[in-house]
N, C-alpha and C. Protein backbone atom coordinates (compact mmCIF):
# COMPACT_ATOMS: atom_id res chain seq x y z
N UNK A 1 35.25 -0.03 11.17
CA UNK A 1 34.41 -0.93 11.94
C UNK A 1 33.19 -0.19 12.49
N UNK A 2 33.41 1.31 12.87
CA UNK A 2 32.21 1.87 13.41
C UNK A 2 31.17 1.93 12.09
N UNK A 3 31.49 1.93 11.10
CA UNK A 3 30.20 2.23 10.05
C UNK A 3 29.63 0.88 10.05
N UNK A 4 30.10 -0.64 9.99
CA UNK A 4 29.71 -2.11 9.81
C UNK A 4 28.46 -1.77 10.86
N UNK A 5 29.12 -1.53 12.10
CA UNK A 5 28.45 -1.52 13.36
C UNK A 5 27.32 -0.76 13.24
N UNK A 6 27.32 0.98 13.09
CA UNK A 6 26.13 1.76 12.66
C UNK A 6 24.92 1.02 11.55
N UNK A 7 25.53 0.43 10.45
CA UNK A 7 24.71 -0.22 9.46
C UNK A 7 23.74 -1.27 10.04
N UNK A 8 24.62 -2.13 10.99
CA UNK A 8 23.74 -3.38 11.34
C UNK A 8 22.68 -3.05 12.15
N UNK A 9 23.16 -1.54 13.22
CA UNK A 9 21.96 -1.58 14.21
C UNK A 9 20.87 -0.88 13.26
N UNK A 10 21.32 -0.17 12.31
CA UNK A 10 20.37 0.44 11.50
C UNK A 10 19.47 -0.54 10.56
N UNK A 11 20.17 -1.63 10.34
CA UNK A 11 19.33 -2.75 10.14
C UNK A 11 18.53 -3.72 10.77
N UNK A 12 19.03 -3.60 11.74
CA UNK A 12 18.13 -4.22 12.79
C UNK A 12 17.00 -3.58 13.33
N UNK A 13 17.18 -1.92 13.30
CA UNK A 13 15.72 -1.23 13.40
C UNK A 13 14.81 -1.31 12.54
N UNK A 14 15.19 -1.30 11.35
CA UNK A 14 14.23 -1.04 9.87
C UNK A 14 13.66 -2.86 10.06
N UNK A 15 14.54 -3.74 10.41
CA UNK A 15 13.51 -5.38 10.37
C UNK A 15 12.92 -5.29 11.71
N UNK A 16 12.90 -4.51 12.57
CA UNK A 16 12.37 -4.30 14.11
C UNK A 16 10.64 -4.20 13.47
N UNK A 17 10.98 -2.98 12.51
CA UNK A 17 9.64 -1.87 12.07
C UNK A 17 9.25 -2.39 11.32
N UNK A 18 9.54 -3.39 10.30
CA UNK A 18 8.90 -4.07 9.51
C UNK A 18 8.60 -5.22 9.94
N UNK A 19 8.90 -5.99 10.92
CA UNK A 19 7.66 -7.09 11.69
C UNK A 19 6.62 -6.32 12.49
N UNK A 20 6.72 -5.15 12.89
CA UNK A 20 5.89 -4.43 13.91
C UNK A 20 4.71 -4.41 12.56
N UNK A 21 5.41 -3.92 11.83
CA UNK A 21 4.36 -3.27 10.84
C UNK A 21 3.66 -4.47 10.66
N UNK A 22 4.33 -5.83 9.83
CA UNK A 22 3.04 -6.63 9.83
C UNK A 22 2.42 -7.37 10.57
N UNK A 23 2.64 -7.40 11.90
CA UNK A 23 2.23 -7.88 13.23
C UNK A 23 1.02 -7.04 13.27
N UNK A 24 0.78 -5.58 12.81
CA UNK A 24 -0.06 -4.68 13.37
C UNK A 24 -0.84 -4.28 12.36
N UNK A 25 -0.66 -3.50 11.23
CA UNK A 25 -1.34 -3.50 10.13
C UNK A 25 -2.03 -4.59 9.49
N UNK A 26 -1.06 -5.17 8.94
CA UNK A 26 -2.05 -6.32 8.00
C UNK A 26 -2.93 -7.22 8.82
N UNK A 27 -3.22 -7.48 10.33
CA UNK A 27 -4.22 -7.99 10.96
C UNK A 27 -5.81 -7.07 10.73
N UNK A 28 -5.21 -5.58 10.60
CA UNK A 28 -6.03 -4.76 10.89
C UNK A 28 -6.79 -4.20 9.22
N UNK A 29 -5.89 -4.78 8.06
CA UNK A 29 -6.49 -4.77 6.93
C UNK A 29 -7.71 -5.19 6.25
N UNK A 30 -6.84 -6.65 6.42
CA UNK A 30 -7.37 -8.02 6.61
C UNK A 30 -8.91 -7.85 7.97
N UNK A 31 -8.99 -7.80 8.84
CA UNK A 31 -10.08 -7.33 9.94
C UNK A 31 -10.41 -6.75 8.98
N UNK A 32 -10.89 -5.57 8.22
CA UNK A 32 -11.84 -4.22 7.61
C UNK A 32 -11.85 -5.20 6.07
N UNK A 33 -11.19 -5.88 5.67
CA UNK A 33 -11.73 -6.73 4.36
C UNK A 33 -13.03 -7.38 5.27
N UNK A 34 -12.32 -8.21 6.32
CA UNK A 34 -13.66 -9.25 6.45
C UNK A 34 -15.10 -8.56 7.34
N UNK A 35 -14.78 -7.49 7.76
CA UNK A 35 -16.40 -6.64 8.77
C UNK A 35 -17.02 -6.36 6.96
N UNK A 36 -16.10 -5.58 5.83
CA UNK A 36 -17.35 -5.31 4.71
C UNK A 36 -17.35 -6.59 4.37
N UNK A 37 -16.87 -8.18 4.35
CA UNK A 37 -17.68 -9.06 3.71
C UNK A 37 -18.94 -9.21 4.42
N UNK A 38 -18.47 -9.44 6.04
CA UNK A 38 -19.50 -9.59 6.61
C UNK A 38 -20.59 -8.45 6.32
N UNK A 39 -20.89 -7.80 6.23
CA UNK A 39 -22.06 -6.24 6.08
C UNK A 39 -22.50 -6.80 4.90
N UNK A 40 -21.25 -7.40 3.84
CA UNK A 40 -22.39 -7.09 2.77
C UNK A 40 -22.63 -8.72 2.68
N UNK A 41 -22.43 -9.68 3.46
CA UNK A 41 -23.58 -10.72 3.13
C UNK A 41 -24.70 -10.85 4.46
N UNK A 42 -24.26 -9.81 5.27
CA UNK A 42 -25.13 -9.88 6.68
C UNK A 42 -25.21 -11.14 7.50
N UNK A 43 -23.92 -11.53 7.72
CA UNK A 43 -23.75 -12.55 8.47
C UNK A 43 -23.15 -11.57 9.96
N UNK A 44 -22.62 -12.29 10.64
CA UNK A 44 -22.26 -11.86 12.04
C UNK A 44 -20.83 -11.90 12.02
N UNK A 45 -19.50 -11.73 12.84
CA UNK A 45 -18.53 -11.47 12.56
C UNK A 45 -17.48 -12.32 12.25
N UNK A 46 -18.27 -12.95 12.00
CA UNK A 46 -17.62 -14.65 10.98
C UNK A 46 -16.24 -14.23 10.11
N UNK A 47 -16.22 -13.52 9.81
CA UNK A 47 -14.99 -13.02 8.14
C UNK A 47 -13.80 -12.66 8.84
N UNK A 48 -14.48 -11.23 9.68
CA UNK A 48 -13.76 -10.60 10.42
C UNK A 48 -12.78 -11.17 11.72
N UNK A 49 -13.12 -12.27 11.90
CA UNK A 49 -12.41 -12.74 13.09
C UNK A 49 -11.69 -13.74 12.64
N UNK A 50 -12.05 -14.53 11.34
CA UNK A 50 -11.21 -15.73 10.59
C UNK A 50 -10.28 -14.60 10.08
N UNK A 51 -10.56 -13.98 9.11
CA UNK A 51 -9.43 -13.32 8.63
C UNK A 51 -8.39 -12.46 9.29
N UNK A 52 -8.68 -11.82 11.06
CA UNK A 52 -7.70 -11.54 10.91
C UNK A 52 -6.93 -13.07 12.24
N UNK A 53 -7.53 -13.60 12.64
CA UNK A 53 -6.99 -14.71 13.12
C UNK A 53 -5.48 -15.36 11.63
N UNK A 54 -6.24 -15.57 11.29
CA UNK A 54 -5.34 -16.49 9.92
C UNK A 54 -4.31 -15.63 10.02
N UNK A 55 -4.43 -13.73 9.67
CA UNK A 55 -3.21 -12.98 9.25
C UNK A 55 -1.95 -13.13 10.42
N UNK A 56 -3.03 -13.13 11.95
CA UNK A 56 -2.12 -12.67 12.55
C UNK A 56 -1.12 -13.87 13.06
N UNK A 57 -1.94 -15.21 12.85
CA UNK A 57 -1.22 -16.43 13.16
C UNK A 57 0.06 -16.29 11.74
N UNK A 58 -0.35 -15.65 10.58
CA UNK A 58 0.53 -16.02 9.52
C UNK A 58 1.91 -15.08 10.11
N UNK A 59 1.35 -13.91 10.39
CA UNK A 59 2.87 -12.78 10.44
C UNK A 59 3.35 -14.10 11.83
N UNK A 60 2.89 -13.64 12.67
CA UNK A 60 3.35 -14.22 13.75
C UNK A 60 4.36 -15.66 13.60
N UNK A 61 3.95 -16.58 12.66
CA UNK A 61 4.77 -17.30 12.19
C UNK A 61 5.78 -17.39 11.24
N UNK A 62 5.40 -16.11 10.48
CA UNK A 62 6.85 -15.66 9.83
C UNK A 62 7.81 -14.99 10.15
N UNK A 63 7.32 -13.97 11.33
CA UNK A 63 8.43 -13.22 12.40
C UNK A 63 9.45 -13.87 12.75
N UNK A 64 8.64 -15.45 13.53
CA UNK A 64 9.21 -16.33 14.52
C UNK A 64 10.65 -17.43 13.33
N UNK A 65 9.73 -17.80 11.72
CA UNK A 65 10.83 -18.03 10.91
C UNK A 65 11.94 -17.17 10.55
N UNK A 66 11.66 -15.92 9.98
CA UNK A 66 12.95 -15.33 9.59
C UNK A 66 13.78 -15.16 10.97
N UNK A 67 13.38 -14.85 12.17
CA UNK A 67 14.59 -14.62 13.46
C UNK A 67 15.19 -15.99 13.38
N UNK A 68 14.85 -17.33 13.41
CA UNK A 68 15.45 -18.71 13.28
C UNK A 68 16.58 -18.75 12.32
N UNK A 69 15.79 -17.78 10.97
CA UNK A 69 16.80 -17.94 10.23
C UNK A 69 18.25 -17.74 10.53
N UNK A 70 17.88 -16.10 10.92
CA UNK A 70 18.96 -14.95 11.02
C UNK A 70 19.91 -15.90 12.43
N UNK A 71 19.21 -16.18 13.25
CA UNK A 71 19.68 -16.86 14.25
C UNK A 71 20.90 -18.30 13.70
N UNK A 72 20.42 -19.07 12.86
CA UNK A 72 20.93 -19.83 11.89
C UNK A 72 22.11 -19.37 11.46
N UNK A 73 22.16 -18.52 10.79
CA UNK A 73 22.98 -17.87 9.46
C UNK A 73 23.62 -17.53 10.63
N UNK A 74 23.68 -16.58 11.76
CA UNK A 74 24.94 -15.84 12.98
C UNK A 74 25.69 -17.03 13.22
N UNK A 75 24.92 -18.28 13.77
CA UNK A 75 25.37 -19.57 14.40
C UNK A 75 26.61 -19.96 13.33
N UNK A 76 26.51 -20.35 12.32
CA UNK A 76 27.44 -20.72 11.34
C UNK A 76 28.42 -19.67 11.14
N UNK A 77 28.54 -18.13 11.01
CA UNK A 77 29.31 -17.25 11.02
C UNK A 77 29.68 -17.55 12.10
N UNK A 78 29.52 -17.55 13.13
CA UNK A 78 30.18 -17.78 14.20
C UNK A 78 31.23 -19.33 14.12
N UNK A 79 30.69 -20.27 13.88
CA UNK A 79 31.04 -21.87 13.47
C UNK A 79 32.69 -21.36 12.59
N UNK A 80 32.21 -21.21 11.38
CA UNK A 80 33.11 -20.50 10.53
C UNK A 80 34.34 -19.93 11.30
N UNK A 81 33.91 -18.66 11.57
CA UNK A 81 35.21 -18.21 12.90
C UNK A 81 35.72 -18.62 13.19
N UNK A 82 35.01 -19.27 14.21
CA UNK A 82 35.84 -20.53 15.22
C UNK A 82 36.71 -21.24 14.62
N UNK A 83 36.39 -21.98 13.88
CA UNK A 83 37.19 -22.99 12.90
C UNK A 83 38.48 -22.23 12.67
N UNK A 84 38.10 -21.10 11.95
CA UNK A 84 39.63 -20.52 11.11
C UNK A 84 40.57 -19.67 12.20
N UNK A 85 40.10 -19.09 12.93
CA UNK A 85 40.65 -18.48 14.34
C UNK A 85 41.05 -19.08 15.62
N UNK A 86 39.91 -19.93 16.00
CA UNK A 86 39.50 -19.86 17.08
C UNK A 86 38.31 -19.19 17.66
N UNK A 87 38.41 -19.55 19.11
CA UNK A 87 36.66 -18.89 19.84
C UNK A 87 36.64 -17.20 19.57
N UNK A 88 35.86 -17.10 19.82
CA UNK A 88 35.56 -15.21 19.52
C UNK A 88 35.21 -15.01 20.76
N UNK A 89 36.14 -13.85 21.13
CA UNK A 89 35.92 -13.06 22.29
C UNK A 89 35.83 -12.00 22.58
């Protein structure tokens, strides 16, 4: 049981670091795509602020889906349990 246990929190760090990551990076990609569109059509920071608006509304709403999921999927493992056991305590 201690290795199940070690695995999950170890999984739960690595999906910790990989929403961080695209919460933080790909806004900041996405931002440096749209400052060189903007430069090279010499507009003002039009690109740069749509694009990373869009990214960061996108991660941000996929963070918020996959935890629903995972949240989902526990709820029914748990459901499951219950049923064949009883409550979990």
């Amino acid at each position: 049981m201690q290795q199940a246990e070690a695995r999950e929190l170890k999984q739960g760090f690595g999906d910790a670091f990989a929403a961080a990551f695209e919460l933080a990076v790909t806004p900041a990609i996405f931002g440096v795509l749209g400052w060189l569109l903007d430069r090279t059509l010499g507009t003002t920071p039009v690109f740069t602020i749509a694009f990373v608006l869009v990214t960061v509304s996108y991660a941000a709403w996929k963070v918020a889906r996959d935890y629903r999921v995972k949240l989902d999927r526990e709820a029914a493992e748990r459901r499951e349990a219950w049923q064949a056991r009883g409550p979990l305590v």
